[in-house]
Every structure is written in C-alpha cells, then in structure tokens.
Protein backbone atom coordinates (compact mmCIF):
# COMPACT_ATOMS: atom_id res chain seq x y z
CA UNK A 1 75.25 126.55 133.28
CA UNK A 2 75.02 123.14 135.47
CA UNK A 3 76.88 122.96 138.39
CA UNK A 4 78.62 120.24 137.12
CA UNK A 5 79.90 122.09 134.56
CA UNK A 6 81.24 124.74 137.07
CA UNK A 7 82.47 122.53 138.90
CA UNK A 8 84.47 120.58 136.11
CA UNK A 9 85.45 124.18 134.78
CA UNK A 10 87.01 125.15 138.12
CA UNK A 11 88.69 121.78 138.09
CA UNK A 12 90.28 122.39 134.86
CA UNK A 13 91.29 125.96 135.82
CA UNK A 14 93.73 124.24 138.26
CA UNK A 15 94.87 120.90 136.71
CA UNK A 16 94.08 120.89 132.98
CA UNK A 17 95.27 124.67 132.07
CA UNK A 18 98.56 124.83 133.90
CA UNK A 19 99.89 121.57 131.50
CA UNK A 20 98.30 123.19 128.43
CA UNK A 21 101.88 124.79 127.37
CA UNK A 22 104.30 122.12 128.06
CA UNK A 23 101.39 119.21 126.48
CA UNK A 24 101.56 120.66 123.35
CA UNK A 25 105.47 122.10 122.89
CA UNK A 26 106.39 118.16 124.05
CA UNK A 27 104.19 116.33 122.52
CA UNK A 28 103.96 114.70 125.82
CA UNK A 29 100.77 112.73 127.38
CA UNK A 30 99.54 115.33 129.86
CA UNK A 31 100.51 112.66 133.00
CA UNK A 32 99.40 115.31 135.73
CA UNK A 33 96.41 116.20 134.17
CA UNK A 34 94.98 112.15 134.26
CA UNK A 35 96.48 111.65 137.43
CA UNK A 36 94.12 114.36 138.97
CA UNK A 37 91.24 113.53 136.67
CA UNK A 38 91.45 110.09 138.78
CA UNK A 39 91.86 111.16 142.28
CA UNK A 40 88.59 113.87 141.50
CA UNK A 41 86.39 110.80 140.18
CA UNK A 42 86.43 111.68 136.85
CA UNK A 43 87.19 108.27 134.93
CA UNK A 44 84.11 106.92 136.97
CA UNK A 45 81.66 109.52 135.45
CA UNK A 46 79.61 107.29 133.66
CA UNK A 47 79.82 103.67 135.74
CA UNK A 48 76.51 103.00 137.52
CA UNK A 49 76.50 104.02 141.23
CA UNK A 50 75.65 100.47 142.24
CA UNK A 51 79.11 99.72 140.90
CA UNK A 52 80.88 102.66 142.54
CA UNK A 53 80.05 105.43 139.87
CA UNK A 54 78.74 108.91 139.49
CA UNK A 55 75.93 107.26 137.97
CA UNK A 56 76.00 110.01 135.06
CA UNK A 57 75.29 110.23 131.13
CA UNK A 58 75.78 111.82 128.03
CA UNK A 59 74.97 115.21 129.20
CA UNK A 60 77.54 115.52 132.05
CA UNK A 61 80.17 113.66 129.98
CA UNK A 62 79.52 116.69 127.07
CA UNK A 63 79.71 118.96 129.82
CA UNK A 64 82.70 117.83 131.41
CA UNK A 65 84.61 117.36 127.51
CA UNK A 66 83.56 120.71 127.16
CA UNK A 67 85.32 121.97 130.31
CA UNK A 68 88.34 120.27 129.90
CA UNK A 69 88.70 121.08 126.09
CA UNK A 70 88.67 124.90 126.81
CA UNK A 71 91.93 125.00 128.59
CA UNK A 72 93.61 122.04 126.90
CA UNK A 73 91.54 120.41 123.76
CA UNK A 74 93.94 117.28 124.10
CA UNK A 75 93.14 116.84 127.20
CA UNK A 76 89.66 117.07 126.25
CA UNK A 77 89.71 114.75 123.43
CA UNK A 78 92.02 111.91 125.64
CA UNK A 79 89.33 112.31 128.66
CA UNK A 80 86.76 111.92 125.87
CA UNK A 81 88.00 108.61 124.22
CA UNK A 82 87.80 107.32 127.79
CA UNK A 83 84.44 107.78 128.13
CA UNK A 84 82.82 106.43 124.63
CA UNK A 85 84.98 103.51 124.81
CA UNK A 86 83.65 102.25 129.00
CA UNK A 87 80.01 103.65 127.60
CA UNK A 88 79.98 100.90 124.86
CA UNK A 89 81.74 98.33 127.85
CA UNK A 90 78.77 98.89 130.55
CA UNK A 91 76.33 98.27 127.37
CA UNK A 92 77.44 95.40 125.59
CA UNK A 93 80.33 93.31 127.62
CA UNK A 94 79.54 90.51 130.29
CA UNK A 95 78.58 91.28 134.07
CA UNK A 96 81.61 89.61 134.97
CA UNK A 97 84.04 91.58 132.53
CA UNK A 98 82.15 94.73 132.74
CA UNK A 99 82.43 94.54 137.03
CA UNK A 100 86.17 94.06 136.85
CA UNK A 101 86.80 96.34 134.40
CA UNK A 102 84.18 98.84 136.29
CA UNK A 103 86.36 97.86 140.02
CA UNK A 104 89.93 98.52 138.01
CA UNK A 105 88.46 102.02 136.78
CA UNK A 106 86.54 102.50 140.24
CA UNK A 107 90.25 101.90 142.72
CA UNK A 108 92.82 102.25 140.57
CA UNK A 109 91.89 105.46 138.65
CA UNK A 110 93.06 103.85 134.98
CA UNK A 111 90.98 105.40 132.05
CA UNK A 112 90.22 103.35 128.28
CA UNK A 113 90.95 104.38 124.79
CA UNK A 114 89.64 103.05 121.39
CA UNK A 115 92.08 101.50 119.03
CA UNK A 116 89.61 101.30 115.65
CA UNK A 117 91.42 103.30 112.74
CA UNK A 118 93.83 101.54 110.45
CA UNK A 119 96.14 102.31 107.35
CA UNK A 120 94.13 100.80 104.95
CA UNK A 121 90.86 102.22 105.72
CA UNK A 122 91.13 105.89 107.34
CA UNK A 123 88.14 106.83 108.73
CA UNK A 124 85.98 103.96 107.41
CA UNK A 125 86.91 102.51 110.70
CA UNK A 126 84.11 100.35 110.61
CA UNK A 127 86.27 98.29 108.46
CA UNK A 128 89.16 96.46 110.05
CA UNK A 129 91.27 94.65 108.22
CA UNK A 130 93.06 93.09 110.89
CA UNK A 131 93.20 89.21 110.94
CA UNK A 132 90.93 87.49 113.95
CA UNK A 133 91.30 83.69 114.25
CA UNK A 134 89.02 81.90 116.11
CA UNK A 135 88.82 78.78 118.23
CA UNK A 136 86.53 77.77 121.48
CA UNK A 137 88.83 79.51 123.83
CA UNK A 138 88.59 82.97 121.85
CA UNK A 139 90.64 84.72 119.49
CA UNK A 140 94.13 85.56 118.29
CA UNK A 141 94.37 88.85 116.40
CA UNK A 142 97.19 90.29 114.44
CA UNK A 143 97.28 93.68 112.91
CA UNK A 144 98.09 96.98 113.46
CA UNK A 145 95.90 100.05 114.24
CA UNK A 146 97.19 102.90 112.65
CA UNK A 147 96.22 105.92 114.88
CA UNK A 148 95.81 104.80 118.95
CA UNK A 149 95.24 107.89 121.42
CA UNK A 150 96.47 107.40 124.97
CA UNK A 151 98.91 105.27 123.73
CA UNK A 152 100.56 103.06 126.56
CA UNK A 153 98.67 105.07 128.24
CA UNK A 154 94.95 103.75 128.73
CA UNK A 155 94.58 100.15 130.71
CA UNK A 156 92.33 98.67 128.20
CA UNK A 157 91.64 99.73 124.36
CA UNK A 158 88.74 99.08 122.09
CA UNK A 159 89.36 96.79 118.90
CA UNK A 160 87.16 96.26 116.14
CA UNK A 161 88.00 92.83 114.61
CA UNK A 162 86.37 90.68 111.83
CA UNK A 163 83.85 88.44 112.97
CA UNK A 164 83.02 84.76 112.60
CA UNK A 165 79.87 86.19 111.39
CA UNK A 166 80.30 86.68 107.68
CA UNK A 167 80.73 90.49 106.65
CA UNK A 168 80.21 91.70 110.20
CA UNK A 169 82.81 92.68 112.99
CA UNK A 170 83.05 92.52 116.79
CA UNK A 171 84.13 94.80 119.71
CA UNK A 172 87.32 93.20 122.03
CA UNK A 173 88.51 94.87 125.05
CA UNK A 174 92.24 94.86 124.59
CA UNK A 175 94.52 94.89 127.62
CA UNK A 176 97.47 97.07 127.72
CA UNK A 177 99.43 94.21 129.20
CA UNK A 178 98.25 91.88 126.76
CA UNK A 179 101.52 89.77 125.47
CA UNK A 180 101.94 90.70 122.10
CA UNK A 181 100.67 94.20 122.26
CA UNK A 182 103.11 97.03 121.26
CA UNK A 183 102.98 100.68 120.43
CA UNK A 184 105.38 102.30 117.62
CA UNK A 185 105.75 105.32 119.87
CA UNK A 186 106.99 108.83 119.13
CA UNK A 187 105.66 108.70 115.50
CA UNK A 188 102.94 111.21 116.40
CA UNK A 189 104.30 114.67 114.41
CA UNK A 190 100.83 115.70 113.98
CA UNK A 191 100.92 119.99 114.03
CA UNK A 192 98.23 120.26 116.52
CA UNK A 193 96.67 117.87 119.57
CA UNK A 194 100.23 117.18 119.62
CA UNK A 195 99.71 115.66 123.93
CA UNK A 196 97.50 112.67 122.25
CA UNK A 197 100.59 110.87 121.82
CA UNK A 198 98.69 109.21 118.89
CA UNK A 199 100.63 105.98 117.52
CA UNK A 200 100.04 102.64 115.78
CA UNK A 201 99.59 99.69 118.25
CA UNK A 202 100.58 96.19 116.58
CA UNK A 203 98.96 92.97 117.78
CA UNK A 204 100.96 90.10 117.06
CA UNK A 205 99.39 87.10 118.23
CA UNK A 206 97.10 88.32 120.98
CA UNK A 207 95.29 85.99 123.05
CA UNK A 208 92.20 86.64 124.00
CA UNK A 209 89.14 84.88 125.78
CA UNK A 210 85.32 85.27 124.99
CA UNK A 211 84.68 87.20 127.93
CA UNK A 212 86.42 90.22 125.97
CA UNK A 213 84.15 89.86 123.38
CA UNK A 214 81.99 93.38 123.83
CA UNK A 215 78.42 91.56 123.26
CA UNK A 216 77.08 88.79 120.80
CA UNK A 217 79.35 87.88 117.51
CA UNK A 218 78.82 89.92 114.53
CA UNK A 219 76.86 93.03 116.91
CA UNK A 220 80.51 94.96 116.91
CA UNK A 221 78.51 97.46 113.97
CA UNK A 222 75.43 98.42 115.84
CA UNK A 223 78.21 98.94 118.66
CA UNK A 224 79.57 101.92 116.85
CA UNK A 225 76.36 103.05 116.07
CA UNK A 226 74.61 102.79 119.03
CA UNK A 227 76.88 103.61 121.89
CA UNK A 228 80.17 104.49 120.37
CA UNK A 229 78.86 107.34 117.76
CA UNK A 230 76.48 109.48 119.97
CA UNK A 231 79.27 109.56 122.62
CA UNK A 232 82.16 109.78 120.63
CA UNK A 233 80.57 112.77 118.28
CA UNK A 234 79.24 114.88 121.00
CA UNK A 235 82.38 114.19 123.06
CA UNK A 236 83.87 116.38 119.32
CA UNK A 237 81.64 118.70 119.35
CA UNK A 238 82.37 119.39 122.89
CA UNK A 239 86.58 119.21 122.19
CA UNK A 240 85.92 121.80 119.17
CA UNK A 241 83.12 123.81 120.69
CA UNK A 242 85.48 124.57 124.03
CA UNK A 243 88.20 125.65 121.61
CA UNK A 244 86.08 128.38 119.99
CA UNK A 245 85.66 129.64 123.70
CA UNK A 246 88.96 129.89 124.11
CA UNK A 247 89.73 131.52 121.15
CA UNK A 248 87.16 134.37 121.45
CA UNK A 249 88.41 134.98 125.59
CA UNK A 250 91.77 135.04 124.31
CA UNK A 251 91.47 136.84 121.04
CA UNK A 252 89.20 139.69 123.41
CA UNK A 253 91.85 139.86 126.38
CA UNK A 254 94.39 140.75 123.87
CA UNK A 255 92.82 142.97 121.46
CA UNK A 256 91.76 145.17 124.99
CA UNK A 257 94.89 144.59 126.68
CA UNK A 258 97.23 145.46 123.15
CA UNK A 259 97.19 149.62 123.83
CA UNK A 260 98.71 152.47 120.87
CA UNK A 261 100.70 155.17 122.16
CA UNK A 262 97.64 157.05 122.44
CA UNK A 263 95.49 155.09 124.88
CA UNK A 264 93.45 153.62 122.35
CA UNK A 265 93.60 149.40 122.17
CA UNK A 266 92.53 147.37 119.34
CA UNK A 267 88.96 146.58 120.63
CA UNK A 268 88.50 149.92 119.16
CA UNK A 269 89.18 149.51 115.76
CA UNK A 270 85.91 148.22 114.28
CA UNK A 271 87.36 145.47 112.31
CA UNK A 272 88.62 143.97 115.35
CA UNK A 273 85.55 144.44 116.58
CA UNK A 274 83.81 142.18 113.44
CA UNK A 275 86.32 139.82 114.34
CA UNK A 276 84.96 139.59 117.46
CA UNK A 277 81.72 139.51 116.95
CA UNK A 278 81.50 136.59 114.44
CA UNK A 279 84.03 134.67 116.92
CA UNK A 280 81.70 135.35 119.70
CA UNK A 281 78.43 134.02 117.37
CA UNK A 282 80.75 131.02 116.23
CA UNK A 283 81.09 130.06 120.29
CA UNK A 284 77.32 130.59 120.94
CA UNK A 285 76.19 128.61 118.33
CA UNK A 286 78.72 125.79 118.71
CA UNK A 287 77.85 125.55 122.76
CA UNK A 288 73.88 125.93 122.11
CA UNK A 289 74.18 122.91 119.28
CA UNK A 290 76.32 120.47 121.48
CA UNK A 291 74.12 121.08 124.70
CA UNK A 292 70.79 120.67 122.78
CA UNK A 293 72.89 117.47 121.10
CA UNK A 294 73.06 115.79 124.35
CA UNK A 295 70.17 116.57 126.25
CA UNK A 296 68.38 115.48 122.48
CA UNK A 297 69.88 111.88 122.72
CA UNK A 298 69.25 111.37 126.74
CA UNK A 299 65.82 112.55 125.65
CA UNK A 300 65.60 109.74 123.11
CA UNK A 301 64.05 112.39 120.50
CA UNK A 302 63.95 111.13 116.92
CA UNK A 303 66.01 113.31 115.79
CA UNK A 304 68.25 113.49 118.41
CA UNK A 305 71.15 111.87 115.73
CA UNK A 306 70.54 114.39 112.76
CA UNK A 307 71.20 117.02 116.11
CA UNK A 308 74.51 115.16 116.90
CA UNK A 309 76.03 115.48 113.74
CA UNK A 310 75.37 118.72 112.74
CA UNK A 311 76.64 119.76 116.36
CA UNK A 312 79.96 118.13 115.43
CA UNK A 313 79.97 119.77 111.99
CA UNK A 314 79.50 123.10 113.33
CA UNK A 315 82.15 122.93 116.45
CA UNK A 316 84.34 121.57 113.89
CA UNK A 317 84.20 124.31 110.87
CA UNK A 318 83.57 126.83 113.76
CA UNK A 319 86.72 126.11 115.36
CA UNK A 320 88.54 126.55 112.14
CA UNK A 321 87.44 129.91 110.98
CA UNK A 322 87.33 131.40 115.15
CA UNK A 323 91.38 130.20 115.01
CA UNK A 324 91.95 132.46 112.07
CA UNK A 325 90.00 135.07 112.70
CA UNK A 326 91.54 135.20 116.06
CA UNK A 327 94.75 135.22 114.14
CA UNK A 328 94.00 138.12 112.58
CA UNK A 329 93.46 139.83 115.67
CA UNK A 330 96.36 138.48 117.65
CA UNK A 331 98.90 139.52 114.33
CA UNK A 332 102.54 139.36 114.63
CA UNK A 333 102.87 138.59 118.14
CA UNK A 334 100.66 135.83 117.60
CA UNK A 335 102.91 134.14 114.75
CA UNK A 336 105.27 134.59 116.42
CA UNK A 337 103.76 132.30 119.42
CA UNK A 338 103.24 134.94 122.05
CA UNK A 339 99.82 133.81 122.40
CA UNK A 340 97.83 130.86 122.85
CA UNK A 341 96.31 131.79 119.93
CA UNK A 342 98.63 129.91 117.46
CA UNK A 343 98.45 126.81 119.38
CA UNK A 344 94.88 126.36 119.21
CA UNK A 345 94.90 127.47 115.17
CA UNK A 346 96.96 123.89 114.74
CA UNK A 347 94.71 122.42 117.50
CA UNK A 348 91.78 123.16 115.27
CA UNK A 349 92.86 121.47 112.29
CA UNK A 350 92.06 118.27 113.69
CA UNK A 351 88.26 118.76 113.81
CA UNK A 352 87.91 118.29 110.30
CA UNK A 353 89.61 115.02 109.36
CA UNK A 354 88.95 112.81 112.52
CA UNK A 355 86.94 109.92 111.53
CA UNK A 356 84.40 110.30 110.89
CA UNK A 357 85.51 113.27 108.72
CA UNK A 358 83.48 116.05 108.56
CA UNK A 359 83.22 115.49 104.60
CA UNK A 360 81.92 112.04 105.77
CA UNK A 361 79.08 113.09 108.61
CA UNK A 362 78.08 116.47 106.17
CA UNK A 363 76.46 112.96 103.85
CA UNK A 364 75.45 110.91 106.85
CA UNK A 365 73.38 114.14 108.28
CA UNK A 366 72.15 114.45 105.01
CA UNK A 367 70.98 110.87 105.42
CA UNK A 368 69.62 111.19 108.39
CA UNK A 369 67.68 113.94 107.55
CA UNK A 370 65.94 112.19 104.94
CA UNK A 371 65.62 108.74 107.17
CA UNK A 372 68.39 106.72 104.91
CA UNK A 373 70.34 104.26 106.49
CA UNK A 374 73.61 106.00 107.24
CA UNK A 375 75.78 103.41 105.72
C-alpha cells in the first residue's frame, strides 16, 4: 500500500466513517464529510501544482475513492464524481475558465458533479435530449437531467448538450448559481447510496457563454471517452471494490466476536468459514483489478481500457454476492439492522445499473477485446 492511500485511509477513519450511519438512515448529503475533504486538500487532488494542486492522477484519485468508499461508499462515489468531472475541465476547457474554476476549487474548497443522465435515455447518456440553442454569445439550454449527484451541492456540474455540429454533442460547465437552474430535491428514495441526494436538475433558459464550452464544438463524445470514462469507471471500481472490504472486515469481526454458550463463535463453523473465504477472494481480486486498472491507463498500455472495464465489472458483481454472503453470516441480527452489514447489501445494488450498466460495459469489454469501436 502507497502512503497516500494510508494516509487517505486514516483520513477517512476520522471524517468519512463517523457520518456513515446518519448519511444513509437520512438520506442526507454527508455535509461534514466534504467540509473536511476541503480543508485536507482533497478537491485539489488532481489540479496541476502550478495552479495550486497536488499535482496527482488517476492512480491516487483510485486510491483515495477506494479509501473513502470503505467506510462510506456514498461518500466515495460523491468525492468520485468530483474528480472525473474537473479531470475532463483541466483537459478540454479554456486557460481562462479552467484557472478560475481551478482558483474557486483551490480557496474556496467547492467540489464538481456531472449532470449527463436523462429520462429518456438511461444510461445511454451519451445521448442528451435536452434542447441547446445557439447564437454568437453562447447557448441557452432547457431540459432536465434526470439523475444529478451532489445535488445543490457541487459549484459547477457537467452537461452534455446537442451540438451545432450535426449528430455530435458538447461538454458545458454549468454553474450552480446559474439563473434558471433548479433541483427537484428530496425525490431520491433510492434503497441504497441513499447520502447522494441524487435528483433531477431542470434548466430552463440557461445562459451560457462560449467560455463554458468544455473544448471545440461537436468534441463533447471523445470527452466521455477520453477523460470522463477511464476516471469515472475506475473511480466504480474503486466505490464497489472498498465495499467488498468492508463487508469481509465486518462479516469476520462478527462471525469471531458472535460466541455459543460454549465458547465456540461462528468462525468455527466451516460454512462460515467458506463464506469467508470466497468474501475474502472477492476483495483481493476486486483491489488487485482496480490498482492494475489505474496504474494500466497512467501507463498508457494498450490495453489499459479492456483492464478498466473488467475492473468495474468485477467490483461491481463482487460487491453483490460479498453483501449476501456476508448476510448469511451476519443472520438475524443483521436483518434486523444490527450491523453494517445490511446497509452495504442495499449500497451494493447500485454497482450494477449505474450507467454505464454493467450489462452495457460486459459488450463494450467484449469490444474492446476484439479492437471494435465501443459504440
């Protein structure tokens, strides 16, 4: 293990896990959490040091999801989002939007989100349907985005909008005090990563210059592809991967701590210990995946992508199948919600549908495998 990662493991032992509870049982935004993710320089992982970064990449921002996710996976996922979304920002936007946006981050400690899902087309996100209108002083869009994480909370959110390119789309950078920008909040009654506050944001008439174009019209595609994918799927793997890790340390603490009358505890009875032994496998193989995922892509391997996806296939079915076998272990107390156990079982469930689905990435990898075009 890095230091980093200690480092951003010891962090979360003191400001991620002690919201973890009261996160998910609210449904609230875990407030505390960001505030301290700011003041520790966490937002500014990935801004160049010339521009008052950590200077860092893919591998400490896998590292750091990964940290976060094992005490709180909403927390991870939030943090995550806020990452993917500045990555595709310092790539693509203008120096002047990209400094301010960089200096906001740097001093006041505010974090991004991505606003790209819609009604209409679920996880084929790639394919807004909201309405951009065009003129020489920018845009005006008006739609809604269907499923927004860190809503009202992020300063700035990601938009993919039609272009004036013919059957292509573009990247904005979306304000959160933007006039005409509001969130249908409290709609979120999802049964797990309940803390992502998750909503549809309408745009009704939003103004917006060029400058908040991210890059050259019609480039919004090899965006996604290029910056927001690699990012955004590791950062998945790394949410789903940390999970498993819980799961096994909490499923072993409490088959070893649950004792029968005559000293024995469950760790004893060998079918708790199969249980434990394919959750245990499930969290190896998840961790080794996502780290070789990331240090593949820094590495610029050629099959770095095929690496990513599979990664995020495997945290994501791992997680799954870890939460109910650690079910199994944790029994009635654990339906019952004594545990932590439970929570992360709905946590889990989210792995598999968030765009893109893992139905969707188990053809892409297939693709990429055999050097197709993924869409």
């Amino acid at each position: 293990m890095s230091d980093f990662y200690n480092e951003a493991l010891e962090f979360a032992k003191k400001h991620v896990a002690p919201y973890a509870k009261e996160t998910d049982e609210n449904a609230a935004f875990p407030v505390e959490t960001f505030k301290e993710m700011g003041k520790a320089g966490y937002f500014k992982l990935i801004i160049p040091t010339e521009l008052g970064g950590l200077g860092k990449g893919i591998v400490e921002h896998q590292e750091a999801v990964l940290a976060f996710a094992k005490y709180c996976p909403t927390a991870g996922l939030c943090y995550m989002m806020h990452n993917v979304a500045l990555n595709c920002v310092l790539a693509n936007a203008t120096e002047e939007t990209k400094k301010a946006i960089c200096k906001d981050v740097v001093e006041n400690e505010v974090f991004l989100a991505l606003a790209y899902s819609e009604f209409g087309t679920g996880t084929h996100f790639y394919l807004p349907e909201v309405k951009a209108e065009y003129s020489a002083e920018g845009v005006v869009l008006n739609g809604v985005k269907s499923m927004v994480t860190s809503a009202e909370q992020a300063a700035y959110y990601l938009v993919l909008a039609p272009a004036e390119k013919e059957n292509a789309i573009n990247n904005w950078i979306v304000p959160n005090d933007s006039v005409g920008l509001s969130f249908a909040m409290n709609q979120w009654k999802g049964i797990g990563m309940r803390g992502n506050v998750s909503c549809p944001m309408k745009m009704d008439n939003i103004k917006l210059p060029m400058s908040m174009r991210i890059g050259e019209d019609g480039s919004g595609m090899d965006q996604v592809f290029a910056q927001v994918a690699p990012m955004f799927i590791v950062g998945l793997a790394s949410v789903y991967t940390g999970l498993v890790q819980a799961q096994l340390e909490l499923a072993t603490n409490y088959s070893m701590s649950r004792k029968y009358p005559d000293g024995r505890s469950l760790s004893n009875i060998e079918t708790v210990q199969i249980h434990l032994a394919r959750i245990y496998t499930m969290a190896q193989t998840s961790e080794f995946l996502t780290r070789e995922a990331a240090r593949s892509f820094n590495a610029g391997e050629a099959d770095a992508v095929a690496k990513i996806i599979a990664a995020r296939i495997n945290a994501s079915e791992n997680a799954i199948e870890a939460s109910r076998l650690a079910m199994r272990i944790g029994g009635g107390k654990t339906y019952n919600k004594a545990t932590q156990i439970e929570r992360l079982l709905r946590d889990s469930y989210a792995g598999q549908i968030m765009a893109p689905s893992v139905d969707v990435l188990i053809v892409w990898l297939g693709k990429a495998i055999t050097g197709q075009p993924l869409v």
